[in-house]
C-alpha atoms as a PDB file:
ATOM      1  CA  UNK A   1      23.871  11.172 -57.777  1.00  0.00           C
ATOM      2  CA  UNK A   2      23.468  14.820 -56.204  1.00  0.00           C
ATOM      3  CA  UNK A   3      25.487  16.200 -58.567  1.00  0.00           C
ATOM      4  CA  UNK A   4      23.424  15.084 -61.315  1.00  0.00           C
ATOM      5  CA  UNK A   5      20.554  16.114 -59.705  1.00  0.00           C
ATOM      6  CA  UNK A   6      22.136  19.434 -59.164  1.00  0.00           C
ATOM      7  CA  UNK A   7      23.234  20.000 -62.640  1.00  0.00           C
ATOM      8  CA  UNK A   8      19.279  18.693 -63.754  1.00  0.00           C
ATOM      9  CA  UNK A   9      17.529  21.544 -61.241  1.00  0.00           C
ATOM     10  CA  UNK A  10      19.692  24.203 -60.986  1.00  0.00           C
ATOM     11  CA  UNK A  11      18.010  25.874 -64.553  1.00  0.00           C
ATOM     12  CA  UNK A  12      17.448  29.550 -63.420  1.00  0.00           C
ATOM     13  CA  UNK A  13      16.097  32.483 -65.879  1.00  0.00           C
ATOM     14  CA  UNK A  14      13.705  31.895 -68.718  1.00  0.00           C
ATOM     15  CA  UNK A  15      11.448  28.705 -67.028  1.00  0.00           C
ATOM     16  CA  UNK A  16       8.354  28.794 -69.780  1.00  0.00           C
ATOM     17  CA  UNK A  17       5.481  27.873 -66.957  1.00  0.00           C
ATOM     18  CA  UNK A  18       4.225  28.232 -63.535  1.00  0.00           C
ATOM     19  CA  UNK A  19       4.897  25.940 -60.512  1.00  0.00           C
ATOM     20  CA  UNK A  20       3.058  27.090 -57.599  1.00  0.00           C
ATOM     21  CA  UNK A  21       4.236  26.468 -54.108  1.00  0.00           C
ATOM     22  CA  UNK A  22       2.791  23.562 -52.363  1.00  0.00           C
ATOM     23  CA  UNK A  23       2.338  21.643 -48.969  1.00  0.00           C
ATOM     24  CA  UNK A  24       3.068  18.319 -50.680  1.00  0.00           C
ATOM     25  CA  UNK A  25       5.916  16.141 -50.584  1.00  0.00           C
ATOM     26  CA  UNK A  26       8.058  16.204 -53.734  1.00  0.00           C
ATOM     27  CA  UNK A  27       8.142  12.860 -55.621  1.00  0.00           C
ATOM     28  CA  UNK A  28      10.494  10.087 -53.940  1.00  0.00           C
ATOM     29  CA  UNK A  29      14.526  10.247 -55.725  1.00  0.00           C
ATOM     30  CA  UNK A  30      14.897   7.248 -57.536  1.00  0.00           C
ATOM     31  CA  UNK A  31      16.102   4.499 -54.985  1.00  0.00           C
ATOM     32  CA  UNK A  32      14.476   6.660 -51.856  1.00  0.00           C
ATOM     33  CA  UNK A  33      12.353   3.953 -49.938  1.00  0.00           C
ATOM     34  CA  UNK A  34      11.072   5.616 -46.611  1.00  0.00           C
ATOM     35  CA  UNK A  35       9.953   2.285 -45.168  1.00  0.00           C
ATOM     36  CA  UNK A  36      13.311   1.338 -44.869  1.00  0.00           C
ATOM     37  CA  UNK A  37      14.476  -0.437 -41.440  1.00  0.00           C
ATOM     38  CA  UNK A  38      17.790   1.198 -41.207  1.00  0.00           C
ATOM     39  CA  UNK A  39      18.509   4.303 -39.650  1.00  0.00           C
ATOM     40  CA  UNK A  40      21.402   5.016 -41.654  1.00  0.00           C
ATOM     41  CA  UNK A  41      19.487   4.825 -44.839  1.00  0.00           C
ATOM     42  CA  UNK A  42      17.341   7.804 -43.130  1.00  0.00           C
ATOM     43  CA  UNK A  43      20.442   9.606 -42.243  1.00  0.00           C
ATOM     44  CA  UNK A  44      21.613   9.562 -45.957  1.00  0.00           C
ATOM     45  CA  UNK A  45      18.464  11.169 -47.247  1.00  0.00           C
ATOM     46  CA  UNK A  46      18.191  13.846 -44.883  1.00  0.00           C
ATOM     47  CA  UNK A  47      22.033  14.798 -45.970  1.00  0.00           C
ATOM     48  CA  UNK A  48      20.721  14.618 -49.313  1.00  0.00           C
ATOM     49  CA  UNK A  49      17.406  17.061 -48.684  1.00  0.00           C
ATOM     50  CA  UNK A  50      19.399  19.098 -46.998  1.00  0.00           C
ATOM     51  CA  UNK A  51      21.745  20.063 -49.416  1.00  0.00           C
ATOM     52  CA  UNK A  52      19.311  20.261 -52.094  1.00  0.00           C
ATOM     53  CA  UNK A  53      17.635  22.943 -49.809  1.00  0.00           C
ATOM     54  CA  UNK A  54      20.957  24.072 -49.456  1.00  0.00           C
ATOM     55  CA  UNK A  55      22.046  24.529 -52.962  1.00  0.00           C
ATOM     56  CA  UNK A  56      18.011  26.272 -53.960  1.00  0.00           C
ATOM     57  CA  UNK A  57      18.749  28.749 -51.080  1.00  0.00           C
ATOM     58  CA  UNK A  58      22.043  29.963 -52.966  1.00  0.00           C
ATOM     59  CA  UNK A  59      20.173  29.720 -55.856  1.00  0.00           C
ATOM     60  CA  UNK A  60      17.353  31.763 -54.821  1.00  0.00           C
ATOM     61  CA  UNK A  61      19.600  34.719 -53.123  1.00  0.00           C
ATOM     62  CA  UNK A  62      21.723  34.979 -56.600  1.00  0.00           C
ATOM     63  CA  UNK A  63      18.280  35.722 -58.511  1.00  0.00           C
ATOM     64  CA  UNK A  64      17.281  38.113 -55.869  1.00  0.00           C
ATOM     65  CA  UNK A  65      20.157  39.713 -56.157  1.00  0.00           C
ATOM     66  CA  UNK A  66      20.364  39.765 -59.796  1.00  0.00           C
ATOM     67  CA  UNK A  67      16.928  40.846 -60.249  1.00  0.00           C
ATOM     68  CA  UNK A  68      17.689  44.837 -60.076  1.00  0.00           C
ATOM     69  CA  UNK A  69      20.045  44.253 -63.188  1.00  0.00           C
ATOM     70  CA  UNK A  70      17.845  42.983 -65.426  1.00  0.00           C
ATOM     71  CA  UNK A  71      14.903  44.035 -68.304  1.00  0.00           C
ATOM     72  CA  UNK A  72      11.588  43.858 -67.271  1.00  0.00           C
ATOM     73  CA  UNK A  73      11.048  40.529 -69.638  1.00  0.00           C
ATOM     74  CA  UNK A  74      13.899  39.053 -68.149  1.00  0.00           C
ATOM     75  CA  UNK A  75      12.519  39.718 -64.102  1.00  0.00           C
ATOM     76  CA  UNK A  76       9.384  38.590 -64.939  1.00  0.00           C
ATOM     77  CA  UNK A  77      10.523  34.999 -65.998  1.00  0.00           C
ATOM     78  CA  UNK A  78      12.964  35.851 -62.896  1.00  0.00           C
ATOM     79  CA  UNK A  79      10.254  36.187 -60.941  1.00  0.00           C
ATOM     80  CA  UNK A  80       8.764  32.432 -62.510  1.00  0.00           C
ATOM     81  CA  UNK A  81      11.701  31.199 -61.393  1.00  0.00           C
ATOM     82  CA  UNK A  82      11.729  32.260 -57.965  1.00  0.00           C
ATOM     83  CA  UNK A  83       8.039  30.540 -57.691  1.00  0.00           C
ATOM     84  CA  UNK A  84       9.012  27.354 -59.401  1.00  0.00           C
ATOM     85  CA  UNK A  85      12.246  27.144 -56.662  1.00  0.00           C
ATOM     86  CA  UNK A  86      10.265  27.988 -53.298  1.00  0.00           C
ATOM     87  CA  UNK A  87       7.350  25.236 -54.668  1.00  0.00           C
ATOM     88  CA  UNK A  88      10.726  22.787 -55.198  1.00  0.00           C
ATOM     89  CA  UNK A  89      12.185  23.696 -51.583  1.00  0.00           C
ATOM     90  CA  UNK A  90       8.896  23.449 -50.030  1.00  0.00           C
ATOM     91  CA  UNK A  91       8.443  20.137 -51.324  1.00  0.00           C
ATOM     92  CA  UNK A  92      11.771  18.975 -50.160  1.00  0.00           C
ATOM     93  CA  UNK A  93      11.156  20.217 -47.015  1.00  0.00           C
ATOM     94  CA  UNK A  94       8.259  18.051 -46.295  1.00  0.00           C
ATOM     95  CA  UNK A  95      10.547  15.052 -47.554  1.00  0.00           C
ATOM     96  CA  UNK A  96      13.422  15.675 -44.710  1.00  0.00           C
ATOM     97  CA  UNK A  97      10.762  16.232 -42.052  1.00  0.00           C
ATOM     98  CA  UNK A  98       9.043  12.761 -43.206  1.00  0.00           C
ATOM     99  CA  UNK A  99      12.734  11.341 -42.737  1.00  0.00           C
ATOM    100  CA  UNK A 100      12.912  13.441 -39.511  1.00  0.00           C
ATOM    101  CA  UNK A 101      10.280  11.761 -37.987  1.00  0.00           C
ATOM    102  CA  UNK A 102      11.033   7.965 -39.891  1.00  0.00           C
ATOM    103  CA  UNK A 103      14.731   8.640 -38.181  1.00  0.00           C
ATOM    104  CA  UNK A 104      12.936   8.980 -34.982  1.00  0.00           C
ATOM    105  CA  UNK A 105      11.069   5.653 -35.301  1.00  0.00           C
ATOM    106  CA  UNK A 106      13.886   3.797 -35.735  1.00  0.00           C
ATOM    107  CA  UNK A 107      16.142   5.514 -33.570  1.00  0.00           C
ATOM    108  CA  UNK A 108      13.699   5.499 -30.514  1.00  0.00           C
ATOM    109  CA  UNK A 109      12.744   9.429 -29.836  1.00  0.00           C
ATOM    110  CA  UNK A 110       9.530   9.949 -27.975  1.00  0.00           C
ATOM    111  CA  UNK A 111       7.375  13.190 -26.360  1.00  0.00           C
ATOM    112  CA  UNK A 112       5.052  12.803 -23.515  1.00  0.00           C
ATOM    113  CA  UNK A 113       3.303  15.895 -23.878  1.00  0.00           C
ATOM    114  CA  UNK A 114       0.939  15.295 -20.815  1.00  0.00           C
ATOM    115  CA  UNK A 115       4.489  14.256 -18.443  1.00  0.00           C
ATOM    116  CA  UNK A 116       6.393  16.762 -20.565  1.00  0.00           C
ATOM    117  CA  UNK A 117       8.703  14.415 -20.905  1.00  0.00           C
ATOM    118  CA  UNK A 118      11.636  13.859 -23.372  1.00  0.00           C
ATOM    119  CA  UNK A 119      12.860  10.094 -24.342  1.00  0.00           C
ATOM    120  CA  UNK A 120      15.886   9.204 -26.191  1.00  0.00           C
ATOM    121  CA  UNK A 121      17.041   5.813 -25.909  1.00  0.00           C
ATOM    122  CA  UNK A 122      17.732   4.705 -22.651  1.00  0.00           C
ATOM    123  CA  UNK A 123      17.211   8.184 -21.360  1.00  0.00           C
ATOM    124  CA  UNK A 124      14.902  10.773 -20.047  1.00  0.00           C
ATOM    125  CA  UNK A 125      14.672  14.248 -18.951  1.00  0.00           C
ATOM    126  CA  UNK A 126      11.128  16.016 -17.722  1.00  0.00           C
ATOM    127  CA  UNK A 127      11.194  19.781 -18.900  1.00  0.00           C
ATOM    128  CA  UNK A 128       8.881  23.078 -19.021  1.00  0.00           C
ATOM    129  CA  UNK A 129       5.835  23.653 -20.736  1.00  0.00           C
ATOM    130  CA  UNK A 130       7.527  26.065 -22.868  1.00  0.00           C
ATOM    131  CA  UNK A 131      10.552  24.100 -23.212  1.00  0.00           C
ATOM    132  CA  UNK A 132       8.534  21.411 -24.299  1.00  0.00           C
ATOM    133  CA  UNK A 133       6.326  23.379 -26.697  1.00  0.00           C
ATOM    134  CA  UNK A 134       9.898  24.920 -28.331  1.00  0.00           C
ATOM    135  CA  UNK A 135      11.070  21.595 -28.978  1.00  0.00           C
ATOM    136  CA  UNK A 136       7.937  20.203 -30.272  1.00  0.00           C
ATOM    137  CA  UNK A 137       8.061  23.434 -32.903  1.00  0.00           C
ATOM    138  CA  UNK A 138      11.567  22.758 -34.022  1.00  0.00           C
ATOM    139  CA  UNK A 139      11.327  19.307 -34.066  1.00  0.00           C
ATOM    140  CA  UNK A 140       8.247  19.641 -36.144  1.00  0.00           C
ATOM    141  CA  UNK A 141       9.949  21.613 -38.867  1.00  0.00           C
ATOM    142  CA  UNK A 142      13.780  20.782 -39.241  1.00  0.00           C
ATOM    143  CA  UNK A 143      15.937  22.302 -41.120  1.00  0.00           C
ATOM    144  CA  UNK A 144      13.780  25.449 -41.662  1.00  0.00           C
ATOM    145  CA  UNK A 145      14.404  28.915 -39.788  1.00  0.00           C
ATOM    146  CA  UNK A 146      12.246  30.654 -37.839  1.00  0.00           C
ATOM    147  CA  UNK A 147      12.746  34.285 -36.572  1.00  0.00           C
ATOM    148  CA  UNK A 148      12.300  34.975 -32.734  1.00  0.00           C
ATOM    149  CA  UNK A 149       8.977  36.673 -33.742  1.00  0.00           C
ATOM    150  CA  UNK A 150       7.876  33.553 -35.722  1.00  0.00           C
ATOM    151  CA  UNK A 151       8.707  31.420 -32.779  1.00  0.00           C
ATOM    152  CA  UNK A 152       7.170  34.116 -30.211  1.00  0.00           C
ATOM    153  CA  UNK A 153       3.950  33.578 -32.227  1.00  0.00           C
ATOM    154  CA  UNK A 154       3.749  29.740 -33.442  1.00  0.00           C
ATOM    155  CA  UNK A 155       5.513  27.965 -30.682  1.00  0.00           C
ATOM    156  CA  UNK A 156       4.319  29.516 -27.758  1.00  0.00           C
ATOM    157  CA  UNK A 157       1.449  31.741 -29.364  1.00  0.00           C
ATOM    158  CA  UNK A 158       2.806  34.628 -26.766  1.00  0.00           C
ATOM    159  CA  UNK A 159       3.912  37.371 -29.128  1.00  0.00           C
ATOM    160  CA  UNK A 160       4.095  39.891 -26.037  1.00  0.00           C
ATOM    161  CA  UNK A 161       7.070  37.853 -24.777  1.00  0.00           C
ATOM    162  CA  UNK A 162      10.807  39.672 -24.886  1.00  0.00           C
ATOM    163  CA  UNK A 163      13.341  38.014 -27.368  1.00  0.00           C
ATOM    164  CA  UNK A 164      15.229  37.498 -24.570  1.00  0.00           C
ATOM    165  CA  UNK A 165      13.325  34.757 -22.942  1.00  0.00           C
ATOM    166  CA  UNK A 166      13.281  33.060 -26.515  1.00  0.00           C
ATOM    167  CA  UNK A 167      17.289  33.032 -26.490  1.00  0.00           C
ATOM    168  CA  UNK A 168      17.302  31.464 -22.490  1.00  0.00           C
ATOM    169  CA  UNK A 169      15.189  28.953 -23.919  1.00  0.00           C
ATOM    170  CA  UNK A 170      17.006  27.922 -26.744  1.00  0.00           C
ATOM    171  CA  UNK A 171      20.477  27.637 -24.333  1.00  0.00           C
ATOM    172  CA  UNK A 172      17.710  25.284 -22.168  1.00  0.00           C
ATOM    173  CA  UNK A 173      16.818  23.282 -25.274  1.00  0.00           C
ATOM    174  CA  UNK A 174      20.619  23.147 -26.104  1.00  0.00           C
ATOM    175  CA  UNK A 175      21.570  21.470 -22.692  1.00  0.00           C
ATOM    176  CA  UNK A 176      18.332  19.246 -22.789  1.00  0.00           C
ATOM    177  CA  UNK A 177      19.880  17.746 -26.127  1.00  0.00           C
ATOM    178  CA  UNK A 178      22.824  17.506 -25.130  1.00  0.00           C
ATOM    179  CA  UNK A 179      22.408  15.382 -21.952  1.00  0.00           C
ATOM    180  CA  UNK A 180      19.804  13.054 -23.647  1.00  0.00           C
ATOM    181  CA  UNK A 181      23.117  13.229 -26.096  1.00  0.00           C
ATOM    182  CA  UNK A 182      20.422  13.665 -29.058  1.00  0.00           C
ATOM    183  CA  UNK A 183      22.165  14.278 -32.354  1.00  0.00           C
ATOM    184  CA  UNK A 184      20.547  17.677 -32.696  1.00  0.00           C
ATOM    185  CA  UNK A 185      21.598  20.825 -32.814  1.00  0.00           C
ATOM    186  CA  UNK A 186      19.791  24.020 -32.415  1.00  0.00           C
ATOM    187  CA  UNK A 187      21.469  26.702 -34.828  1.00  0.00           C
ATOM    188  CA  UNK A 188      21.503  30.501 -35.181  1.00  0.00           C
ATOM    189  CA  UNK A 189      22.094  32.296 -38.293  1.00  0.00           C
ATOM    190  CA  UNK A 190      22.339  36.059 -38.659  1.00  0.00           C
ATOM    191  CA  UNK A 191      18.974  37.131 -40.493  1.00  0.00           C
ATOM    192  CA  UNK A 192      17.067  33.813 -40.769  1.00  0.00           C
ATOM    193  CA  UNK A 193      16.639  32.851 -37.126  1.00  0.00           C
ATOM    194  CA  UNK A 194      16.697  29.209 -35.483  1.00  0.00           C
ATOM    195  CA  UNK A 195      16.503  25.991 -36.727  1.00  0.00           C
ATOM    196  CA  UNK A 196      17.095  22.071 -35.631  1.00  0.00           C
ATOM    197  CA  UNK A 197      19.556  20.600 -37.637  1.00  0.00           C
ATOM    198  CA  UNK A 198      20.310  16.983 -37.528  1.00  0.00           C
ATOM    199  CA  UNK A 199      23.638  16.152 -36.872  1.00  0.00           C
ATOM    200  CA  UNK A 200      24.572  14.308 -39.905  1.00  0.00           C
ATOM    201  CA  UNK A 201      28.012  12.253 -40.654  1.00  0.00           C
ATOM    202  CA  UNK A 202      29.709  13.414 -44.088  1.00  0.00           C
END
């Protein structure tokens, strides 16, 4: 079924109208039921979103590039394009972080934010303010990247803090996810920043 769906979205120059960005939810794939009691069934659809983001991404970065080379008729329905496909990815996004947080409901992950405490499980850990507000960011919006001044400024609303202390906190958040053994990983990628990434079986 991705394929298809692949194939089906992946037009790119000459789109004839205007999509613009939104903070909705893209329409449910056809047999996507988020009520669902299984935790696997939330496992497949985050896969899914998340190589849909995946695939617009690459999509996105061979227009940009492209977009030197080209008349100025053809960049401006470029340009279309590259609206339509950040209004598509946005709308995916909020679909993975609704399975994000359905996957927690089923899977038993809670935040204490007055104990600052962390449950997984069967198990606990109590961690920093900051730790705790880091976590609650990334948690908040999987799957998307954040730069260390994005997180300096929306996680802990301290932009006069040193990049430094934003990498010792990450290594914190790493062991705090690891001994709670939550399937989480936080990532680092040259030139888009940080991100929680579910760890999900192929």
């Amino acid at each position: 079924m991705l394929e298809t769906l692949n194939v089906a979205d992946s037009r790119t120059f000459g789109v004839p109208h205007f999509h613009p960005v939104t903070d909705e939810p893209s329409r449910p794939l056809e047999g996507e039921r988020l009520e669902t009691t299984h935790w696997e069934d939330a496992r497949h659809w985050m896969s899914i979103y998340a190589d849909l983001l995946e695939f617009k991404r690459r999509l996105l970065d061979q227009i940009r590039r492209d977009m030197s080379k080209l008349t100025p008729a053809a960049r401006k329905a470029a340009e279309a394009d590259v609206t339509l496909i950040e209004g598509q990815m946005e709308g995916y996004q909020k679909r993975i972080e609704l399975w994000y947080q359905r996957l927690w409901d089923l899977n038993g992950l809670r935040l204490d934010p007055e104990g600052r405490m962390i449950r997984y499980k069967d198990a606990e850990a109590t961690v920093t303010s900051r730790e705790f507000q880091l976590l609650q960011f990334l948690l908040d919006h999987p799957h998307r990247y954040f730069s260390v001044s994005q997180i300096l400024g929306e996680a802990w609303a301290q932009p006069d803090l040193s990049p430094e202390e934003v990498r010792n906190y990450v290594l914190r958040i790493r062991k705090v996810l690891a001994k709670l053994e939550i399937p989480c990983d936080v990532v680092n990628k040259p030139g888009r920043g940080y991100s929680l990434e579910f760890r999900i079986a192929k």
